[in-house]
C-alpha atoms as a PDB file:
ATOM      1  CA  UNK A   1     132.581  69.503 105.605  1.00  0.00           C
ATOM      2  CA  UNK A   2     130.579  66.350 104.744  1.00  0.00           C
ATOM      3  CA  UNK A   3     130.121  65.883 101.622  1.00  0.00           C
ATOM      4  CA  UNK A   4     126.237  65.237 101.959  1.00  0.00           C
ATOM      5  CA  UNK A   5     125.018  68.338  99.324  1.00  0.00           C
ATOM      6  CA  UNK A   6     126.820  68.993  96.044  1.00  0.00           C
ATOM      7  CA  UNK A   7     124.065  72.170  95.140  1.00  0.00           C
ATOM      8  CA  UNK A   8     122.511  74.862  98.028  1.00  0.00           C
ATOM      9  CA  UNK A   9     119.474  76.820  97.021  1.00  0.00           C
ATOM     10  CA  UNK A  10     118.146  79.867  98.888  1.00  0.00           C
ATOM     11  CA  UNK A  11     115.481  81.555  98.696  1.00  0.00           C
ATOM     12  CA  UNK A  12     114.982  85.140 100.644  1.00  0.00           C
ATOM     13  CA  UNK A  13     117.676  87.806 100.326  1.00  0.00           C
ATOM     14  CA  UNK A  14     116.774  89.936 103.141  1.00  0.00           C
ATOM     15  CA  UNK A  15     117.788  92.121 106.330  1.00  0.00           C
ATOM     16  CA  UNK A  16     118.874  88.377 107.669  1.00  0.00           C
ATOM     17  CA  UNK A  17     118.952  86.388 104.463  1.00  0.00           C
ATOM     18  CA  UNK A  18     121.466  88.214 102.273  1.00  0.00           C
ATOM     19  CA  UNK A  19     124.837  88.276 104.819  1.00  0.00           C
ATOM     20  CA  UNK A  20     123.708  83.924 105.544  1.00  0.00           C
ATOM     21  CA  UNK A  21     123.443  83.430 102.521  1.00  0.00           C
ATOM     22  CA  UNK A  22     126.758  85.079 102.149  1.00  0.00           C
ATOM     23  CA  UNK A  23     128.411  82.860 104.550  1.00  0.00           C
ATOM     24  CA  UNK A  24     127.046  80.017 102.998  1.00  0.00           C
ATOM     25  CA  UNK A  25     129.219  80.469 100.389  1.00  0.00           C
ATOM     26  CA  UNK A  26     131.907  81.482 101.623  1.00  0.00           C
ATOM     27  CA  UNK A  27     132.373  78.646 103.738  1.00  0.00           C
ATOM     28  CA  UNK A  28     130.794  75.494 102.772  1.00  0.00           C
ATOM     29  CA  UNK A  29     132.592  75.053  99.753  1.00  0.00           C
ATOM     30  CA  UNK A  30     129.776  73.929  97.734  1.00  0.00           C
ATOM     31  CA  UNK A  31     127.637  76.300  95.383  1.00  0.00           C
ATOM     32  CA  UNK A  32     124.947  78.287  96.125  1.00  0.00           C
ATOM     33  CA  UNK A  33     122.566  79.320  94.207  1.00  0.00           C
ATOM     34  CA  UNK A  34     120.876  82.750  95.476  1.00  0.00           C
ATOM     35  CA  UNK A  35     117.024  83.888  94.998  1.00  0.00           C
ATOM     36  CA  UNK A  36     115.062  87.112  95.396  1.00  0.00           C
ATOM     37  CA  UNK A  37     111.912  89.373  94.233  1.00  0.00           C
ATOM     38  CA  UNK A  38     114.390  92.256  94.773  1.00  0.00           C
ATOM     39  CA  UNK A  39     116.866  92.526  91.697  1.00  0.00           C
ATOM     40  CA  UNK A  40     119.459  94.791  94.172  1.00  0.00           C
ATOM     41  CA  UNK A  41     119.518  92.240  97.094  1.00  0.00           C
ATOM     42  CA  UNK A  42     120.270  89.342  94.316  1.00  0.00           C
ATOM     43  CA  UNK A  43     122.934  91.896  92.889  1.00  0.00           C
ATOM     44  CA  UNK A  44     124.828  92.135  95.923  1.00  0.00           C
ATOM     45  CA  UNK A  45     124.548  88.798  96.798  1.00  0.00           C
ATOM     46  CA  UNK A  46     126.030  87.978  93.293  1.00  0.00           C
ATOM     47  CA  UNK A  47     129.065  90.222  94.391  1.00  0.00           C
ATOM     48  CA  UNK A  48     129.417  88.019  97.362  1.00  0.00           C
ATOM     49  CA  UNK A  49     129.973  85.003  95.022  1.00  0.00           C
ATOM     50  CA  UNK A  50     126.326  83.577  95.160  1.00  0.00           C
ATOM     51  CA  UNK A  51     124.870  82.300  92.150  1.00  0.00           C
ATOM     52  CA  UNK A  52     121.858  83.993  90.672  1.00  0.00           C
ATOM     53  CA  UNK A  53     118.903  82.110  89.876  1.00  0.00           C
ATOM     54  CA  UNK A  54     116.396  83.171  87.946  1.00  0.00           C
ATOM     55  CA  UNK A  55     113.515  81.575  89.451  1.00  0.00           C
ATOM     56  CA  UNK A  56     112.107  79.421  92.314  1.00  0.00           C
ATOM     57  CA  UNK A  57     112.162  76.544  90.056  1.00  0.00           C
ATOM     58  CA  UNK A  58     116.000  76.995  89.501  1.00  0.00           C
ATOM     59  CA  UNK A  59     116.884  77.060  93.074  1.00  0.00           C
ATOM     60  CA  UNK A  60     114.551  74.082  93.441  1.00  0.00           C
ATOM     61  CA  UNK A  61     117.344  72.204  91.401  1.00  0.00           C
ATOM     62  CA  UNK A  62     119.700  72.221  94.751  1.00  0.00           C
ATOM     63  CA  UNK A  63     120.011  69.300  96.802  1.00  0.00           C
ATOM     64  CA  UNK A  64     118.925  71.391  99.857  1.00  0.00           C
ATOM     65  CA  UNK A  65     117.073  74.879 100.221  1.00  0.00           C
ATOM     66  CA  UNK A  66     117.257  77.238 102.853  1.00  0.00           C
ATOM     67  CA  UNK A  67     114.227  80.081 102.990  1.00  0.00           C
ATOM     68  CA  UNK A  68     114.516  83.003 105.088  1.00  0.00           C
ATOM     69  CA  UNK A  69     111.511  84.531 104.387  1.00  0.00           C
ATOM     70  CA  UNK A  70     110.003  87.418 106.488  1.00  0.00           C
ATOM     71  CA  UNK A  71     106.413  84.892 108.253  1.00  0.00           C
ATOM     72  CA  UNK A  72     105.100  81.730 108.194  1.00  0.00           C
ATOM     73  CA  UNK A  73     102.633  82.896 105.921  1.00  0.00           C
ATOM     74  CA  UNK A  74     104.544  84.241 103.304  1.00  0.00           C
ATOM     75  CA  UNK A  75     106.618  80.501 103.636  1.00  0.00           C
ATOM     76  CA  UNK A  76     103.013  78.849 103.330  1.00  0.00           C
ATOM     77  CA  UNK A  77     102.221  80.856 100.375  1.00  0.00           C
ATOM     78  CA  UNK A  78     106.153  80.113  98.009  1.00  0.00           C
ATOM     79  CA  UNK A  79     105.560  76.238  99.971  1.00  0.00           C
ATOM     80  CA  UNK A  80     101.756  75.817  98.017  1.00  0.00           C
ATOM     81  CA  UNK A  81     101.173  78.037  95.560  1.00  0.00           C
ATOM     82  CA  UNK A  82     100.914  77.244  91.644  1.00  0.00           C
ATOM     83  CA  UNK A  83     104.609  76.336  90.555  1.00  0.00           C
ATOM     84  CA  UNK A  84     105.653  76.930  94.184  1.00  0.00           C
ATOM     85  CA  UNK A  85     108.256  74.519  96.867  1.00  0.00           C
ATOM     86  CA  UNK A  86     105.950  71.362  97.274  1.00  0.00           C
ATOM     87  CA  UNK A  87     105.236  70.990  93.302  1.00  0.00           C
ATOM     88  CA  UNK A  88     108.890  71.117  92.317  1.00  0.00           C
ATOM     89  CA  UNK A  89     110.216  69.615  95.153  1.00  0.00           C
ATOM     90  CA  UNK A  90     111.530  66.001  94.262  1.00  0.00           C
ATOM     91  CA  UNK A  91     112.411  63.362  96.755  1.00  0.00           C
ATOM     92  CA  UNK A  92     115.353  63.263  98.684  1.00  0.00           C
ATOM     93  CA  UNK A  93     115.381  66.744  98.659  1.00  0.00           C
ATOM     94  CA  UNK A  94     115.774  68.614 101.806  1.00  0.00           C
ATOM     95  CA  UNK A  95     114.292  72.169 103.028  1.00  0.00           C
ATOM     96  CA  UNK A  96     115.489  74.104 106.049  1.00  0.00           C
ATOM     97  CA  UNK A  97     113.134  77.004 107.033  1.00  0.00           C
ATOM     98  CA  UNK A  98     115.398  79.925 108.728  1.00  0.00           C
ATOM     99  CA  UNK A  99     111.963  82.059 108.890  1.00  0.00           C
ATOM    100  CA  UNK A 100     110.449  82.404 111.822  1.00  0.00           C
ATOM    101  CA  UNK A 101     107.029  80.872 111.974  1.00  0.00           C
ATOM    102  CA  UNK A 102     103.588  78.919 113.899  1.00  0.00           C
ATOM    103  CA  UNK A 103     104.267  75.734 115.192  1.00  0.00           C
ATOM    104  CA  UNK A 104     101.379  74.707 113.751  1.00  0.00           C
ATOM    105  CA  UNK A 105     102.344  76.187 110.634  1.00  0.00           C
ATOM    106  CA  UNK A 106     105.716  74.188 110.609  1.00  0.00           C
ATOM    107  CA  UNK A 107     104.413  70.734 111.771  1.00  0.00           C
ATOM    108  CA  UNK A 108     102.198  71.145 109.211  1.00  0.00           C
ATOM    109  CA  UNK A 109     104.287  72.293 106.240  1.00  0.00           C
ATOM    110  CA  UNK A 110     106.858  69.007 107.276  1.00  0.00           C
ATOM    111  CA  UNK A 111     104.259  66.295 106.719  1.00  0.00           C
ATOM    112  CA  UNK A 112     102.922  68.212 103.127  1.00  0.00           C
ATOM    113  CA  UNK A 113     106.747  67.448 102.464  1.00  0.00           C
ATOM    114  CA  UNK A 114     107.389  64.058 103.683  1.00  0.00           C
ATOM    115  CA  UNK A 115     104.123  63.313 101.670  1.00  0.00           C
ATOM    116  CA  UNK A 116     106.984  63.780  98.810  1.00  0.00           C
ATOM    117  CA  UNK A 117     109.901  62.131 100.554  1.00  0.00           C
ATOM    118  CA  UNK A 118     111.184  65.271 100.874  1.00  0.00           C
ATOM    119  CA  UNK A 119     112.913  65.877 104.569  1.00  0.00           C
ATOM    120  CA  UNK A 120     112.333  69.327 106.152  1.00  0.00           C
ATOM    121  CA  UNK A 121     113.644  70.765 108.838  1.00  0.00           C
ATOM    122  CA  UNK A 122     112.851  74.371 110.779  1.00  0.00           C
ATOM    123  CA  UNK A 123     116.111  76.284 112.231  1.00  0.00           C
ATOM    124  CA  UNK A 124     115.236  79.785 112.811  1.00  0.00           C
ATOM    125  CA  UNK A 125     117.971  82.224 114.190  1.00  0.00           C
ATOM    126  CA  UNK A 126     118.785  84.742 116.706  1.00  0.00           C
ATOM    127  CA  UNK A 127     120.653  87.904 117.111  1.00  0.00           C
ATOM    128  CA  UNK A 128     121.783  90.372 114.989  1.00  0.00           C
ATOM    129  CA  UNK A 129     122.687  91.212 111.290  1.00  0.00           C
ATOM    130  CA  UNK A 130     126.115  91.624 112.442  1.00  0.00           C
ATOM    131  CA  UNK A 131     126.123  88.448 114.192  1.00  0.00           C
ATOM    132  CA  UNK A 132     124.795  87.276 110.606  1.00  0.00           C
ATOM    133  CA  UNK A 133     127.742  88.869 108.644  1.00  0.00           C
ATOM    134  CA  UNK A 134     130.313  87.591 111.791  1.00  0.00           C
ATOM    135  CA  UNK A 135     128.501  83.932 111.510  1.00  0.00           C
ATOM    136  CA  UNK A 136     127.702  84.191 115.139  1.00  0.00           C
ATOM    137  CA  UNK A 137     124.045  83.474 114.876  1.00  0.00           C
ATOM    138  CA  UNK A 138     122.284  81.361 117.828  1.00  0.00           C
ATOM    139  CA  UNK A 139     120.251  78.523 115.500  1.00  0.00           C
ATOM    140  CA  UNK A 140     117.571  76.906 116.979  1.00  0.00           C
ATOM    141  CA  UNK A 141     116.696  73.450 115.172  1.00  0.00           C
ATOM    142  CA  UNK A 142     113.786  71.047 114.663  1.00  0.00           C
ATOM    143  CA  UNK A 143     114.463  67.918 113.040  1.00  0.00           C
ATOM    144  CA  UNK A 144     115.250  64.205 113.136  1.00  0.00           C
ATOM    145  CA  UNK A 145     118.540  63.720 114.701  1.00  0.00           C
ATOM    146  CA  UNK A 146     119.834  62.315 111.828  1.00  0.00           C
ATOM    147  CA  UNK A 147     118.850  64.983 109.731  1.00  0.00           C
ATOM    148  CA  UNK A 148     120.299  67.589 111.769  1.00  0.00           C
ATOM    149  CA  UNK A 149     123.334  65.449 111.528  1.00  0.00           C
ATOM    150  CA  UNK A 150     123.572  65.867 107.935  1.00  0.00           C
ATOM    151  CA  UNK A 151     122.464  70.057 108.031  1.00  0.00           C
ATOM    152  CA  UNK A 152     124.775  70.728 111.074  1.00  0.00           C
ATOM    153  CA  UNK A 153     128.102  71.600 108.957  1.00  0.00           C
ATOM    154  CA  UNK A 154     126.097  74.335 106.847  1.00  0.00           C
ATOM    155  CA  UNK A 155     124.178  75.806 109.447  1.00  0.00           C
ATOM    156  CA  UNK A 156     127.301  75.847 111.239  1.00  0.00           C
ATOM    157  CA  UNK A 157     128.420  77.960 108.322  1.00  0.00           C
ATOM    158  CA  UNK A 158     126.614  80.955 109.688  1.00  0.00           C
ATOM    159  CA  UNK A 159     125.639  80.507 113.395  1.00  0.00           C
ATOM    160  CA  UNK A 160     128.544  79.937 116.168  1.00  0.00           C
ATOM    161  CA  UNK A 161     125.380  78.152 118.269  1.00  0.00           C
ATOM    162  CA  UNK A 162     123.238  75.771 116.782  1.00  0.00           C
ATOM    163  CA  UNK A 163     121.154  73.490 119.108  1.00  0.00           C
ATOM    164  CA  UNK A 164     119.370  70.796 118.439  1.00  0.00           C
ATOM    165  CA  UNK A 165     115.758  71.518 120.088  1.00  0.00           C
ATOM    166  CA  UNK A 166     113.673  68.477 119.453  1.00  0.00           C
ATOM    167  CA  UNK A 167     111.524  66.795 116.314  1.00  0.00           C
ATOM    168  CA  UNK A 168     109.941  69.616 113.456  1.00  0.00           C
ATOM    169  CA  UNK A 169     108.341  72.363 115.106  1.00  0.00           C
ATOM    170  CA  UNK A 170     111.083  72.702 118.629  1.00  0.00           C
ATOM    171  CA  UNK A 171     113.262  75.034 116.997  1.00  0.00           C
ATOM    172  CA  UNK A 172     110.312  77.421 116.151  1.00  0.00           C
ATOM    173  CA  UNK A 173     108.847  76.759 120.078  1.00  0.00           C
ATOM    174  CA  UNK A 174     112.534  78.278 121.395  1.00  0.00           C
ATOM    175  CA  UNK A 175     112.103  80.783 118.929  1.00  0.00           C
ATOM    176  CA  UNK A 176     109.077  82.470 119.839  1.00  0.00           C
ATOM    177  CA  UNK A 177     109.355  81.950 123.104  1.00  0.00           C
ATOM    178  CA  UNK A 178     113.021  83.713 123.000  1.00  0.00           C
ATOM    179  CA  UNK A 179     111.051  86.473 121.497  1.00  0.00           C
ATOM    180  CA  UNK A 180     108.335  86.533 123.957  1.00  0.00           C
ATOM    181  CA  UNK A 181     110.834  86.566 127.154  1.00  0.00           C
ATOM    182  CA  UNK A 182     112.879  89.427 125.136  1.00  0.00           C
ATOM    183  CA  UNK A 183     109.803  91.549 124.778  1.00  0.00           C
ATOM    184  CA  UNK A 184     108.774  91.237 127.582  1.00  0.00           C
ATOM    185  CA  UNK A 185     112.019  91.884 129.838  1.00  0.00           C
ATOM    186  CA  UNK A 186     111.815  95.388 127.159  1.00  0.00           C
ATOM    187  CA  UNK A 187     108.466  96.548 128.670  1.00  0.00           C
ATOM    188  CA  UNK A 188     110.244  95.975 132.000  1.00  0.00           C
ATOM    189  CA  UNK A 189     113.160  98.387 130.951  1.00  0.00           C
ATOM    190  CA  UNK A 190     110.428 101.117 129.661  1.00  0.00           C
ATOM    191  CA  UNK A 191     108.787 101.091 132.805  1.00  0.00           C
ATOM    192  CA  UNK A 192     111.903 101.575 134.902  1.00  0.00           C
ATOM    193  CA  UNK A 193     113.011 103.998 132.560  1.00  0.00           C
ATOM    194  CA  UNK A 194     109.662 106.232 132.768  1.00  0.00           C
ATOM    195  CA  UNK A 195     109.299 105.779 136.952  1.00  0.00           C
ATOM    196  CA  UNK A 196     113.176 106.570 137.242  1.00  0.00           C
ATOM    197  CA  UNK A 197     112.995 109.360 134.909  1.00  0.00           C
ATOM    198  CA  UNK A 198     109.933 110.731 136.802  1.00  0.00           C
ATOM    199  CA  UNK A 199     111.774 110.132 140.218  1.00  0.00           C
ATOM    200  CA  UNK A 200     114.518 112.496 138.869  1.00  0.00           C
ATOM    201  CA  UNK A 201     117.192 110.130 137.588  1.00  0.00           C
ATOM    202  CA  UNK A 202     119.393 110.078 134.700  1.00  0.00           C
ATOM    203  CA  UNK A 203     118.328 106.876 132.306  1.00  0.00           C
ATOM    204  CA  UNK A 204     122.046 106.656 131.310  1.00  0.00           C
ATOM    205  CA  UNK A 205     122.999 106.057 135.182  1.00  0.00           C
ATOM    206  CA  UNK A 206     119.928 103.920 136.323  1.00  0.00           C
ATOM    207  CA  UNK A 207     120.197 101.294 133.407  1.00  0.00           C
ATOM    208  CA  UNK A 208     124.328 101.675 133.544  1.00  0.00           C
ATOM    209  CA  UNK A 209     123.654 100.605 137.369  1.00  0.00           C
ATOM    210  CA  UNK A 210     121.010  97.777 136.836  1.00  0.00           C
ATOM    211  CA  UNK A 211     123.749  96.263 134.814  1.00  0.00           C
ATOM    212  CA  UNK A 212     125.533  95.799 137.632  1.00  0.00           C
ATOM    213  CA  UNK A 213     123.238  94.009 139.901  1.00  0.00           C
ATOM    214  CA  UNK A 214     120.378  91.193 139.453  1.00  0.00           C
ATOM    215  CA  UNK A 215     118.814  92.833 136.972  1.00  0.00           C
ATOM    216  CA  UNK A 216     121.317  92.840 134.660  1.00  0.00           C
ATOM    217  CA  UNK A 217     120.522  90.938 131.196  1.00  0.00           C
ATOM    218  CA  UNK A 218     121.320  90.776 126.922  1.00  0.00           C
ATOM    219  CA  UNK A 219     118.394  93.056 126.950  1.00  0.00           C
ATOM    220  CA  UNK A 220     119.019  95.391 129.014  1.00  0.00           C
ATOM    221  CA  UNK A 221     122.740  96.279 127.940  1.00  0.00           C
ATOM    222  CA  UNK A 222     121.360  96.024 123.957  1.00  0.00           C
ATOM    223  CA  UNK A 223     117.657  97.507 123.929  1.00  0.00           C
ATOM    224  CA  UNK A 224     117.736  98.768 127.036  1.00  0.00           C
ATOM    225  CA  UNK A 225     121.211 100.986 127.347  1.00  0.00           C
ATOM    226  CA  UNK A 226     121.580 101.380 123.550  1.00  0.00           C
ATOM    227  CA  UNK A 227     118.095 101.927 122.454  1.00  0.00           C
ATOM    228  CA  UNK A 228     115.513 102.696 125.187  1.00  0.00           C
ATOM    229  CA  UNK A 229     118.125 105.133 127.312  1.00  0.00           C
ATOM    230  CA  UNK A 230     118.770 107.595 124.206  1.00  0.00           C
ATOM    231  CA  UNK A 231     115.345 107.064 122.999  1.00  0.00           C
ATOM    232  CA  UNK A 232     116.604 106.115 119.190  1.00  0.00           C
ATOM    233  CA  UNK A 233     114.638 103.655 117.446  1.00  0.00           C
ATOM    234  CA  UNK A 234     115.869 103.043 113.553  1.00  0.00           C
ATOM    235  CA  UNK A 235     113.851 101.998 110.890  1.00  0.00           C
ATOM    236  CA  UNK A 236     115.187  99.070 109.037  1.00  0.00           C
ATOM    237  CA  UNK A 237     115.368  97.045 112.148  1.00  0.00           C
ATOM    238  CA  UNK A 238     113.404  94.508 114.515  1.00  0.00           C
ATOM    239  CA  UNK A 239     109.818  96.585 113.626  1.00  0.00           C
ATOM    240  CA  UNK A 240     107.263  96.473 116.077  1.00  0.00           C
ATOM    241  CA  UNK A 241     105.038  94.948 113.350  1.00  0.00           C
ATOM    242  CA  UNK A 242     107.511  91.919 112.670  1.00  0.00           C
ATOM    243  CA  UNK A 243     107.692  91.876 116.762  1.00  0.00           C
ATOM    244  CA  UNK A 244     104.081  91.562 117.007  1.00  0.00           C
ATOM    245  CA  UNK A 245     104.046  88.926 114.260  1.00  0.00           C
ATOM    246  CA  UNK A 246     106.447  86.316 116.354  1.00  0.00           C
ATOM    247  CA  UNK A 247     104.558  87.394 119.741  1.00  0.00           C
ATOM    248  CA  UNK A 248     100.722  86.030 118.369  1.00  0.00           C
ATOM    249  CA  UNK A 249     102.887  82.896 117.002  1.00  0.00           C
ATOM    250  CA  UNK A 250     104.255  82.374 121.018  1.00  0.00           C
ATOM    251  CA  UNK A 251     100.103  83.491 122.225  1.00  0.00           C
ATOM    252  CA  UNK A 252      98.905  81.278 119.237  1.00  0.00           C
ATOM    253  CA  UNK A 253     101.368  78.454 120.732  1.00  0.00           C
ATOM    254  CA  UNK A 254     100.240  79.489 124.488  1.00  0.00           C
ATOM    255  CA  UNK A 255      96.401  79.026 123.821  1.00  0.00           C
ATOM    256  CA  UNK A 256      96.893  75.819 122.113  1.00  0.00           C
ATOM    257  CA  UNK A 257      98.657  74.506 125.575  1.00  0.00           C
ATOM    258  CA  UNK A 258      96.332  76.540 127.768  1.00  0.00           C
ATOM    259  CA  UNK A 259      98.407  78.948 129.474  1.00  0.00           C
ATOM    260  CA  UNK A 260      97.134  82.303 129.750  1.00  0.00           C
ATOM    261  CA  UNK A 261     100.090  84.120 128.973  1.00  0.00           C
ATOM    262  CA  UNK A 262      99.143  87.470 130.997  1.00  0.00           C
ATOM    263  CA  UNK A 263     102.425  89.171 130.109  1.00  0.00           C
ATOM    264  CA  UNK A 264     102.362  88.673 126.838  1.00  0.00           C
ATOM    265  CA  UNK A 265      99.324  89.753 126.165  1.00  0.00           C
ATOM    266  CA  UNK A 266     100.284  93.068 128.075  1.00  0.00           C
ATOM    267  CA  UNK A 267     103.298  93.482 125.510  1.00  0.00           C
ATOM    268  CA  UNK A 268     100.569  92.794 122.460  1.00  0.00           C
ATOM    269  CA  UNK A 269      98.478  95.532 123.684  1.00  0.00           C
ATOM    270  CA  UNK A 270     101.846  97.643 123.864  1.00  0.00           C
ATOM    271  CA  UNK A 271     102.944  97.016 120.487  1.00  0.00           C
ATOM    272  CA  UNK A 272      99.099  97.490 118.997  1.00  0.00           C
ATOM    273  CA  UNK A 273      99.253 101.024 120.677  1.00  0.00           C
ATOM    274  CA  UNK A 274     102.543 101.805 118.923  1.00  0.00           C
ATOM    275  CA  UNK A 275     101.063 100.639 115.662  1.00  0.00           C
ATOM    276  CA  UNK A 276      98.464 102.760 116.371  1.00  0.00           C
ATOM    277  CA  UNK A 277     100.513 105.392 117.140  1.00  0.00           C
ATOM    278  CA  UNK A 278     102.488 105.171 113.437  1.00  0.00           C
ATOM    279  CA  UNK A 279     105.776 103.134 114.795  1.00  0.00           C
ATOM    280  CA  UNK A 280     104.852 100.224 113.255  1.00  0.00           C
ATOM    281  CA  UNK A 281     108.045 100.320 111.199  1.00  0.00           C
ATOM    282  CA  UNK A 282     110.698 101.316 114.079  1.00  0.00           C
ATOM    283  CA  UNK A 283     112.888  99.356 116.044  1.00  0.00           C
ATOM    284  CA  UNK A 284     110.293  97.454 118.452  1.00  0.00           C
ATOM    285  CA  UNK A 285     112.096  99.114 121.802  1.00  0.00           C
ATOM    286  CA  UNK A 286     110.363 102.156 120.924  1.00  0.00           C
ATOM    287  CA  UNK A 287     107.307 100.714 122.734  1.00  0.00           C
ATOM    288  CA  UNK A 288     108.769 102.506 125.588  1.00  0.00           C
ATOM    289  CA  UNK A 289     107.671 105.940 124.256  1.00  0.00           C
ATOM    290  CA  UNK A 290     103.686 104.169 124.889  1.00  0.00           C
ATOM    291  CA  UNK A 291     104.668 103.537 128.380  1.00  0.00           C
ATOM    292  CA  UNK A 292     106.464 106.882 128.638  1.00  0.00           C
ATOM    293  CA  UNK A 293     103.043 108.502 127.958  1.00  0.00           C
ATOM    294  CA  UNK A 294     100.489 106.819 129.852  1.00  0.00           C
END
């Protein structure tokens, strides 16, 4: 690995964060110091060889800092608040945002940073925890090419795929939009679900089919056959209220271009019904239990 860094911070020791920052560790051979409001998630991470810190301002001594932080507002919030990223940040530093956030928000939160001659850069990921824990993540990246050069080997650390998507702001465009297309292609595996169920066939054997032909898809043969068919939505997973977070950043993102965005919007009403309906906090597939009953 290049020797660019000699110190990684991180900040966010979630559902996502903890097993990255994990692999971080593990594999880029340089040390990383580890932060978190929740004393257990810095506890395990500890027992996965990351460094504690104590504070914000201790992982702000790191050469570069990932955050994987759960929206663009909470990232706003650490990025500008009393004490918080952009006061302590020094330059030459670099930031990496793994969170998931506005465009707007991002393009925004770069040039408060290169206003220090600090370099930041937005790479937020896809798939799984698993893929997290396996380092198979898909990473989406915005940055200077030559940045990305020089955050390539420890991004590579935990995702198998890591594109570059354009300048700041690109990686969170794919992002969203990966979301929106995914949601989407779920309220089209609900409905098929209810009309086959109410035509008389077995879920199990109409999705197992559909995999077979044109309609087959990643969704489908994950949401669809694994989540929507048995009609088991966990907590602790992709909520419908983090869904609906990253679908108004792809609507924020569509009015801003001026596309209308009709889908979408049908998939925002969806998930606002669920909320409604107190599944806020399951696994965002189970929107297919609104569609079920209308």
């Amino acid at each position: 690995m290049r020797a660019s860094f000699s110190k990684v911070g991180f900040i966010g020791l979630g559902v996502m964060g903890e097993p990255i920052c994990a692999r971080l560790t593990a594999h880029s051979g340089i040390p990383v110091l580890g932060y978190d409001t929740d004393a257990a998630a810095l506890q395990r991470a500890q027992g996965r060889g990351v460094v504690p810190a104590a504070s914000v301002l201790e992982v702000m001594t790191a050469d570069i800092v990932f955050l994987s932080l759960p929206s663009g507002e909470v990232v706003t919030k650490l990025v500008h608040e009393a004490g918080g990223l952009l006061e302590l940040a020094r330059p030459g530093q670099v930031v990496v945002d793994l969170s998931t956030s506005a465009v707007d928000t991002t393009r925004s939160l770069a040039q408060d940073f290169a206003a220090r001659s600090v370099a930041f850069a937005d790479s937020p990921v896809a798939r799984t925890r698993a893929a997290a824990e396996a380092g198979t993540l898909l990473a989406m990246v915005g940055a200077p090419a030559e940045l990305f050069d020089r955050i390539h080997p420890l991004i590579a650390t935990f995702a198998s795929d890591v594109r570059l998507c354009g300048d700041v702001g690109c990686g969170q465009v794919v992002k969203i939009l990966n979301n929106m297309v995914m949601f989407e292609i779920g309220v089209a595996l609900a409905e098929a679900r209810a009309i086959g169920m109410r035509a008389g066939l077995d879920p199990r054997l109409l999705f197992e089919v559909l995999s077979l032909g044109s309609a087959d898809s990643f969704a489908l043969r994950n949401h669809g056959i694994k989540s929507i068919v048995p009609d088991e939505f966990p907590l602790r997973a992709f909520s419908v209220e983090y869904a609906r977070k990253d679908l108004r950043y792809a609507l924020r993102l569509a009015e801003g271009v001026n596309v209308h965005a009709h889908a979408a919007r049908n998939v925002d009403w969806l998930f606002g019904r669920a909320i409604a309906d107190g599944k806020g906090e399951q696994y965002w597939p189970v929107i297919s239990q609104v569609v079920a009953a209308n």
